[in-house]
N, C-alpha and C. Protein backbone atom coordinates (compact mmCIF):
# COMPACT_ATOMS: atom_id res chain seq x y z
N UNK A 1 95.97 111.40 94.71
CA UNK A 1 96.25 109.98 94.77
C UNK A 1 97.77 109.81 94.76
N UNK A 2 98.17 108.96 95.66
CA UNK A 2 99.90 108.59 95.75
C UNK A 2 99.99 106.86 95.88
N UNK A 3 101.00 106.33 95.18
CA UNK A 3 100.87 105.05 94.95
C UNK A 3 99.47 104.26 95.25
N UNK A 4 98.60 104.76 94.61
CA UNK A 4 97.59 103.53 94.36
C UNK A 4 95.95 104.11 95.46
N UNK A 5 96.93 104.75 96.90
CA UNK A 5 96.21 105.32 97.56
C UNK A 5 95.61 106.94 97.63
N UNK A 6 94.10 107.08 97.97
CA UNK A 6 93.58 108.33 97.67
C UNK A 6 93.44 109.05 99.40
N UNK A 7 93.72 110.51 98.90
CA UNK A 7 94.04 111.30 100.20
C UNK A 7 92.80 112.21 99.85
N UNK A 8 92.61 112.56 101.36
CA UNK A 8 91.68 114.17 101.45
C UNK A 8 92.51 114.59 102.39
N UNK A 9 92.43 115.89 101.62
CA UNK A 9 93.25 117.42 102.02
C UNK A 9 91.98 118.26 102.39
N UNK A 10 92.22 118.85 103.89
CA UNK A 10 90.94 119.52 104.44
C UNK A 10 92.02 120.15 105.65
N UNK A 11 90.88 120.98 106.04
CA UNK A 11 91.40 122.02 107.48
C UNK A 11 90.66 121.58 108.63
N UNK A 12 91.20 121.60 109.59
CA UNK A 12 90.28 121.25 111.17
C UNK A 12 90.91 122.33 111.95
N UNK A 13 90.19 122.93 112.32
CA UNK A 13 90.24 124.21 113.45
C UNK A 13 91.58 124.56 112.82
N UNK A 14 91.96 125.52 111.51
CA UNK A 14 92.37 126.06 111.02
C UNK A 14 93.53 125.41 110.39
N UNK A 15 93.63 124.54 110.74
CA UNK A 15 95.24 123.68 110.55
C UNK A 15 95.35 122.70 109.14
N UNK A 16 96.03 122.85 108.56
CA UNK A 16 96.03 121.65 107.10
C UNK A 16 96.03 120.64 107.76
N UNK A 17 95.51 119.64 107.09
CA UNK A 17 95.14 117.78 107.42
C UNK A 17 95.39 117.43 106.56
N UNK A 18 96.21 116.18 106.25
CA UNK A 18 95.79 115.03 105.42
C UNK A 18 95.35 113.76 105.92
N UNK A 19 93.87 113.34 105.04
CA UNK A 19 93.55 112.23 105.31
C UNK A 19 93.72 110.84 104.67
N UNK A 20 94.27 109.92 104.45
CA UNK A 20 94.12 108.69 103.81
C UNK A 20 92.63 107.83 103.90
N UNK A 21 91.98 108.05 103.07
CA UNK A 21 90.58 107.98 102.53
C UNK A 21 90.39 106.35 102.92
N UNK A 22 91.30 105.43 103.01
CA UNK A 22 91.19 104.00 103.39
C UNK A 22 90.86 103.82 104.60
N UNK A 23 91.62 104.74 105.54
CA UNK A 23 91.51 104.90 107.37
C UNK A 23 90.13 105.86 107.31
N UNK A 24 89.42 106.49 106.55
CA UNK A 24 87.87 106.80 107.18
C UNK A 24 87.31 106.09 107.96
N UNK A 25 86.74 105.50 108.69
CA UNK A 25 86.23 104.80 109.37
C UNK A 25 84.44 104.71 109.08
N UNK A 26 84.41 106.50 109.23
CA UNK A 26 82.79 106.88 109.43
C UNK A 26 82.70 108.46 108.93
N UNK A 27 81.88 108.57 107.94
CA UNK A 27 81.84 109.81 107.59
C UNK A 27 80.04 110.25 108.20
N UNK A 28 80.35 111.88 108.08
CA UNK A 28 78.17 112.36 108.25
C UNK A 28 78.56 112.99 107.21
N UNK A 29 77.15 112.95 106.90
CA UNK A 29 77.35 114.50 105.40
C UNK A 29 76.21 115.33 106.32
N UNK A 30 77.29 116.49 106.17
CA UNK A 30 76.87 117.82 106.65
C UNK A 30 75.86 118.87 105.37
N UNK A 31 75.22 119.75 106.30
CA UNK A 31 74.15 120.35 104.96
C UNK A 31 74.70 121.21 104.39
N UNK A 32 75.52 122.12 105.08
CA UNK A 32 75.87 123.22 103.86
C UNK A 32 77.61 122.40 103.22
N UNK A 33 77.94 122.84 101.74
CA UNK A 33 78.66 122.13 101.14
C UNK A 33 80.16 122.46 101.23
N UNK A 34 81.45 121.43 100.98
CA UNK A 34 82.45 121.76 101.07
C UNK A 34 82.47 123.06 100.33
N UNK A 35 83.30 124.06 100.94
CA UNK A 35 84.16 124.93 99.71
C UNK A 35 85.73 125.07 99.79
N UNK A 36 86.39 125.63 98.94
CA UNK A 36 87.55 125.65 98.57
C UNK A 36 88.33 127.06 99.00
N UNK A 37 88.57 127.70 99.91
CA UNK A 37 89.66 128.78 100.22
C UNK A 37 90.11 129.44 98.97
N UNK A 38 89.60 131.13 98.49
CA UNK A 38 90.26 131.40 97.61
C UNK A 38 91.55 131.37 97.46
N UNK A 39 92.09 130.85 96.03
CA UNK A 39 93.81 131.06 95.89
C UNK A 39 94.14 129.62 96.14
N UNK A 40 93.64 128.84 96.82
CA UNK A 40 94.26 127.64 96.71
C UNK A 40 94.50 126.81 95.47
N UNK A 41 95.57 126.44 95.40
CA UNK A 41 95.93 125.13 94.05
C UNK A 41 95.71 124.21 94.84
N UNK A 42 94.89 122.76 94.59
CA UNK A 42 95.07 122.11 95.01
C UNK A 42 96.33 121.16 94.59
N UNK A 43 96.81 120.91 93.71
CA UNK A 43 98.03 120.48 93.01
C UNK A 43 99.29 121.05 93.93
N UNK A 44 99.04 122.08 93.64
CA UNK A 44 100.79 122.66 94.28
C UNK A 44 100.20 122.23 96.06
N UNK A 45 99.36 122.03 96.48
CA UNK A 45 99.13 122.08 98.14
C UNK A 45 99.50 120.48 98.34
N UNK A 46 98.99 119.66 97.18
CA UNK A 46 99.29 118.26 97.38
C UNK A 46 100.72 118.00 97.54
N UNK A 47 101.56 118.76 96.63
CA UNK A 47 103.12 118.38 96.71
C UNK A 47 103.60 119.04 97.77
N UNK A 48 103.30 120.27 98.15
CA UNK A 48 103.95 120.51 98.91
C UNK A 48 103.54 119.89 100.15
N UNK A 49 102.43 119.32 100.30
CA UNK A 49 101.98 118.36 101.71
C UNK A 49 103.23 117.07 101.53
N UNK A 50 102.80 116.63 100.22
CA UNK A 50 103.86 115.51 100.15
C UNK A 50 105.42 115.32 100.25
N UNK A 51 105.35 116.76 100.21
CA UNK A 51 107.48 116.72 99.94
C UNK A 51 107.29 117.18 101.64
N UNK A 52 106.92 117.99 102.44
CA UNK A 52 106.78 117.75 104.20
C UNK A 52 106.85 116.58 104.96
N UNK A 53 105.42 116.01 104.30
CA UNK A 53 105.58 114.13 104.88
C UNK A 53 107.13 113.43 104.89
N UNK A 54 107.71 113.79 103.32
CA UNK A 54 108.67 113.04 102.83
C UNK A 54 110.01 113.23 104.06
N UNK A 55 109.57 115.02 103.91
CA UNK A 55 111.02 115.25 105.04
C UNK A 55 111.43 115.12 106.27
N UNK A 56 109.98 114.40 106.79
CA UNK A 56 109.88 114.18 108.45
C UNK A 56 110.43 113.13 108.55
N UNK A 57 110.37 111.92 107.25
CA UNK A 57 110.47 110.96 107.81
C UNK A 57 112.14 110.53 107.26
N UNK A 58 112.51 109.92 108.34
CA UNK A 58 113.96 109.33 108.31
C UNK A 58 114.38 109.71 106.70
N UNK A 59 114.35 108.44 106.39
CA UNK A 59 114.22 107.94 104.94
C UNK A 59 115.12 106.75 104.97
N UNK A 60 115.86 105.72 103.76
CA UNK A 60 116.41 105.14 103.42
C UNK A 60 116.58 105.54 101.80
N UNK A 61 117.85 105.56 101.19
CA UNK A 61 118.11 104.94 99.96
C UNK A 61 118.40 103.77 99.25
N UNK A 62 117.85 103.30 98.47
CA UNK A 62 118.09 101.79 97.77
C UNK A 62 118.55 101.92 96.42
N UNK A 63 119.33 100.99 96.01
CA UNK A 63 120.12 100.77 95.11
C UNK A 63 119.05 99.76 94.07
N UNK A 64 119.08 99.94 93.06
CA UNK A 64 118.48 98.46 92.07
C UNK A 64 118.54 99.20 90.74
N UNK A 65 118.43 97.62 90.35
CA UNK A 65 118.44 97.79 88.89
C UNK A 65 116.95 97.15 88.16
N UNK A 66 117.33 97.75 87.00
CA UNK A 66 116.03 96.61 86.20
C UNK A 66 115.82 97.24 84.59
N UNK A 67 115.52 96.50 83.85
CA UNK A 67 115.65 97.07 82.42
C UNK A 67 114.71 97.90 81.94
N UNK A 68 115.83 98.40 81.62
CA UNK A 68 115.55 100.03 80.66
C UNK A 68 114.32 100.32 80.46
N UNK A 69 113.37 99.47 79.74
CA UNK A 69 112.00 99.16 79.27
C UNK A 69 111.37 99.15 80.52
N UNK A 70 111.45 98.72 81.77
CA UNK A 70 110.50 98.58 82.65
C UNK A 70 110.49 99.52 83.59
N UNK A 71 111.27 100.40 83.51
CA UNK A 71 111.68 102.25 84.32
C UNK A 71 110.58 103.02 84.65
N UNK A 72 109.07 102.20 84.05
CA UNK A 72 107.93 103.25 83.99
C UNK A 72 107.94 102.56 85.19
N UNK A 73 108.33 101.24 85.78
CA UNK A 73 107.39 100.79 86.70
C UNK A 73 107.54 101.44 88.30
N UNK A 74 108.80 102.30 88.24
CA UNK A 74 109.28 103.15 89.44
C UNK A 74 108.71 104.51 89.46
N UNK A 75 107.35 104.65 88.97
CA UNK A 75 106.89 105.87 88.57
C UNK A 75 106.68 107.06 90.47
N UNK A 76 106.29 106.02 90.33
CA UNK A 76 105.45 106.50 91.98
C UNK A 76 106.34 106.52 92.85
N UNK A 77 108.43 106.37 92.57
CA UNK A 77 108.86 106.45 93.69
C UNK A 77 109.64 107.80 93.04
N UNK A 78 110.38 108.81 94.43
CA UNK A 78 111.41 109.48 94.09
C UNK A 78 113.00 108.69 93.86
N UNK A 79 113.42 108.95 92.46
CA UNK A 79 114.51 108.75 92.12
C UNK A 79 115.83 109.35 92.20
N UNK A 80 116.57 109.42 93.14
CA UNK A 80 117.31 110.41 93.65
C UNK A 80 118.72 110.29 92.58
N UNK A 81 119.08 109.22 91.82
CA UNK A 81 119.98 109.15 90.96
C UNK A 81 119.43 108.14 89.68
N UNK A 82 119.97 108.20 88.72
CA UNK A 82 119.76 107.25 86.90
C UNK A 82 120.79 107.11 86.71
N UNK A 83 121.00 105.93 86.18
CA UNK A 83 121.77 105.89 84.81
C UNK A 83 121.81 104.73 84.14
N UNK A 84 121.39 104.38 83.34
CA UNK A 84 120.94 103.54 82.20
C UNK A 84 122.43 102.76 81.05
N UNK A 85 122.92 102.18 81.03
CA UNK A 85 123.47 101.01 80.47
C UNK A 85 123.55 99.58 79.98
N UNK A 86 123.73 99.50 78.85
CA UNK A 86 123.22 97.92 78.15
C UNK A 86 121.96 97.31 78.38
N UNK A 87 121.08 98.32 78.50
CA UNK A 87 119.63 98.23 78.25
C UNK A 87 118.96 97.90 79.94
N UNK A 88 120.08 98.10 80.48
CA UNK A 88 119.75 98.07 82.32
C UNK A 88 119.48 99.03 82.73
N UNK A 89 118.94 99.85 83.06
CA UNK A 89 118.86 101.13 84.53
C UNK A 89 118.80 100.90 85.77
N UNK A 90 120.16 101.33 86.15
CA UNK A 90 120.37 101.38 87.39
C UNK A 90 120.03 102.61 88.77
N UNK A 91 119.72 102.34 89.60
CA UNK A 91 119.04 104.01 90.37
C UNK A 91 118.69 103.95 91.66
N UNK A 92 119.15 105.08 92.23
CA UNK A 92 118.95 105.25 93.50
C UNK A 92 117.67 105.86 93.82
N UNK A 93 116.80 105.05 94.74
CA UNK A 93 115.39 105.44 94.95
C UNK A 93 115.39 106.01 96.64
N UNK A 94 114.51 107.00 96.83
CA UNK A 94 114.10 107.14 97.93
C UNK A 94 112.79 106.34 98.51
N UNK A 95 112.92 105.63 100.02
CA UNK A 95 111.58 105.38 100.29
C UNK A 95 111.93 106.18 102.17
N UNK A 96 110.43 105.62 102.47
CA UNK A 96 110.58 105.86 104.19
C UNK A 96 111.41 105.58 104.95
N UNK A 97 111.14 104.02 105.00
CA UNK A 97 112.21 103.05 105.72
C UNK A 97 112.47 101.68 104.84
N UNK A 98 112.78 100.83 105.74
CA UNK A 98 113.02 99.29 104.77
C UNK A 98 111.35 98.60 104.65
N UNK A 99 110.60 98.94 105.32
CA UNK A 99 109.44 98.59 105.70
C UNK A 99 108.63 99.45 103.83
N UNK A 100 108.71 100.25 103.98
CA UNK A 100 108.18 101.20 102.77
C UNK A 100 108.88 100.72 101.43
N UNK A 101 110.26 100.42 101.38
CA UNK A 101 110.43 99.89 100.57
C UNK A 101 110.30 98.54 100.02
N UNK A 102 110.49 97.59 101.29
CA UNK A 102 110.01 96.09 100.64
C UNK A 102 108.72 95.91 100.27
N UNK A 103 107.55 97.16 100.95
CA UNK A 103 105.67 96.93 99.91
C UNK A 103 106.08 97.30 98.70
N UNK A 104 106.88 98.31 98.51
CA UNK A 104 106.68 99.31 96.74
C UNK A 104 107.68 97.79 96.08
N UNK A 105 108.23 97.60 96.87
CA UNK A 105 109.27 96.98 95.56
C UNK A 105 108.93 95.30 95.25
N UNK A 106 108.03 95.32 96.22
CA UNK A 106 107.62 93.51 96.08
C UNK A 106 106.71 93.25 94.87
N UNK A 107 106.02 93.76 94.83
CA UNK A 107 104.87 93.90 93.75
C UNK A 107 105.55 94.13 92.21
N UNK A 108 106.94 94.76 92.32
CA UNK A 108 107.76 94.77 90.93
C UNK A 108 109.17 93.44 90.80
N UNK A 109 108.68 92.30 91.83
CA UNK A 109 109.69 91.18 91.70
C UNK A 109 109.24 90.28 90.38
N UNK A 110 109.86 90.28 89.57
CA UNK A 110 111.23 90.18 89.42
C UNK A 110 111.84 90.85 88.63
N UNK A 111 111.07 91.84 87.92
CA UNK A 111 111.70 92.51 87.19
C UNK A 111 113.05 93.66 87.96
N UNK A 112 112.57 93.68 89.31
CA UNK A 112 113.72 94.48 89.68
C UNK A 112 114.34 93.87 90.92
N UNK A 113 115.64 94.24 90.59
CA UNK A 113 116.79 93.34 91.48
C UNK A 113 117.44 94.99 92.36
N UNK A 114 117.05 94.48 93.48
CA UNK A 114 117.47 94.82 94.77
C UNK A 114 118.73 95.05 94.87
N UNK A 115 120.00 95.93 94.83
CA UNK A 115 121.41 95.87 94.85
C UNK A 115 121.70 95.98 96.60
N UNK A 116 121.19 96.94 97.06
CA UNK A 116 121.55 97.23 98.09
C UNK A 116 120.29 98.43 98.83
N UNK A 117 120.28 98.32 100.08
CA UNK A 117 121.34 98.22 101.33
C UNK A 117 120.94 96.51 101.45
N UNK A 118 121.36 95.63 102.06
CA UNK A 118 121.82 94.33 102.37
C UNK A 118 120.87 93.64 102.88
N UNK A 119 120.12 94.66 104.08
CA UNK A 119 118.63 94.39 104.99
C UNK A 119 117.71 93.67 104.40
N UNK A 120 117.58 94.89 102.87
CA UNK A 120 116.17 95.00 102.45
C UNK A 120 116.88 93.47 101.30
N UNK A 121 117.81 93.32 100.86
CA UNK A 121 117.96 92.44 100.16
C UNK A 121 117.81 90.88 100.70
N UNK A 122 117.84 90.91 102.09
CA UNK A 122 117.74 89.96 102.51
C UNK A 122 116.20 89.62 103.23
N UNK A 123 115.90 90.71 103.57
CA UNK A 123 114.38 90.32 103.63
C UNK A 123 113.36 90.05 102.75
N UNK A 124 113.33 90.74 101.22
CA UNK A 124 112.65 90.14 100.31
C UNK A 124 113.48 88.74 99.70
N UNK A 125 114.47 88.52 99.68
CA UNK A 125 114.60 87.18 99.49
C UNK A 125 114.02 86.13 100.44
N UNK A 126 113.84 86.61 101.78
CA UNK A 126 113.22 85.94 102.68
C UNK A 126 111.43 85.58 102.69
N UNK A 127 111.27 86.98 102.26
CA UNK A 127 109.57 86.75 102.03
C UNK A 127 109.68 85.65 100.46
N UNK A 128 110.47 85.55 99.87
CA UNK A 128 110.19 85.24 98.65
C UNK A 128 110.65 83.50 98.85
N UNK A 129 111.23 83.44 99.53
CA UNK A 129 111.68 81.57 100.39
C UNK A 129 110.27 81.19 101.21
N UNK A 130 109.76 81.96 101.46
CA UNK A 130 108.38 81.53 102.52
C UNK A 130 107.74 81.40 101.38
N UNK A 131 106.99 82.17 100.51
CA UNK A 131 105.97 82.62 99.67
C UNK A 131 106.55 80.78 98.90
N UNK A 132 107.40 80.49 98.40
CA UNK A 132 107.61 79.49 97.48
C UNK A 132 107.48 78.27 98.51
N UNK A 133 107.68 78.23 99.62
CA UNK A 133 107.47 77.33 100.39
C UNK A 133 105.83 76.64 100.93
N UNK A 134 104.99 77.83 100.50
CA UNK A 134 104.03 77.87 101.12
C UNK A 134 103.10 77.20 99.92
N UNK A 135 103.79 77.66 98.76
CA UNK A 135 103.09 77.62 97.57
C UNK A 135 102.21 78.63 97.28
N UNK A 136 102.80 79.53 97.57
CA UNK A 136 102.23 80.92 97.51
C UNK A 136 102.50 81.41 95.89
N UNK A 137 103.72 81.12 95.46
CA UNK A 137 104.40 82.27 94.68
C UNK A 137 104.61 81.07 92.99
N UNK A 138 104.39 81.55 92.33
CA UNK A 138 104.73 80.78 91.11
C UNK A 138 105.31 81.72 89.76
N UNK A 139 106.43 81.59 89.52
CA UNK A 139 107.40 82.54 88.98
C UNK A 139 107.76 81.61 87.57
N UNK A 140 107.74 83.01 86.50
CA UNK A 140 108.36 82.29 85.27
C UNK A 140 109.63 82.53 84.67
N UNK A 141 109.92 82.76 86.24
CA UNK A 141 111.83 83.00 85.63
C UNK A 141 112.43 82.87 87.00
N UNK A 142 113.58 82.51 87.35
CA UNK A 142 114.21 83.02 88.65
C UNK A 142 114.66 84.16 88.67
N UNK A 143 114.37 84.41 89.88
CA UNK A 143 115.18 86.14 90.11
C UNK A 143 115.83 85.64 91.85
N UNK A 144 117.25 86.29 91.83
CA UNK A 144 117.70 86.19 92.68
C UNK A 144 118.62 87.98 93.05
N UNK A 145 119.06 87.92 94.29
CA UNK A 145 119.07 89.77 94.69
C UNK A 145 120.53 89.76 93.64
């Protein structure tokens, strides 16, 4: 499981796969039963599937902050830098693109403020001007980037 979503790890004509269990469409169940390849970890096969994915793709780094106390809530991202002051933590996160980062980071508004790159700061302030416009969004504090 990686942020929230569950994967199957399987072989097709000899080759590692990963599947995202949401995009199944249609499964058969076959008669004789999965088995497991002696020697495999599945743990160490998951990360190392996951740190591959990670390296294909572009990436972006983002800048933000958010307090000290709420640091668990970046669990599920890679943190490529910390550092923690006057009860703030500040940190450089890895995501995909700006696209990858405005899903992970919307769902933690307002506790975390967006520093930079400029894009992503301006597009969740943007979703967050619609969302209040729409009467979508009802907030018990302001947060601004």
């Amino acid at each position: 499981q990686a942020s929230g979503r569950w994967y199957l790890l399987a072989l097709r004509d000899g080759d590692d796969r990963t599947y995202r269990v949401s995009r199944i469409e249609e499964a058969e169940p076959l008669a004789e039963p999965a088995h497991r390849p002696e020697g495999v970890d599945l743990e160490e096969l998951w990360l190392r599937r996951r740190k591959d994915f990670r390296a294909r793709r572009p990436g972006i780094r983002v800048r933000l902050a958010l307090p000290a106390d709420r640091r668990d809530a970046l669990s599920a991202v890679t943190v490529d830098e910390e550092r923690t002051r006057d009860g703030t933590t500040e940190v450089v996160a890895a995501f995909g693109d700006l696209f990858h980062a405005g899903r992970a980071l919307w769902p933690l508004l307002p506790d975390v403020r967006v520093l930079d790159p400029p894009e992503l700061v301006t597009a969740l302030r943007e979703r967050a001007r619609a969302a209040v416009v729409r009467g979508g969004c009802r907030r018990s504090r302001p947060w601004s980037p």
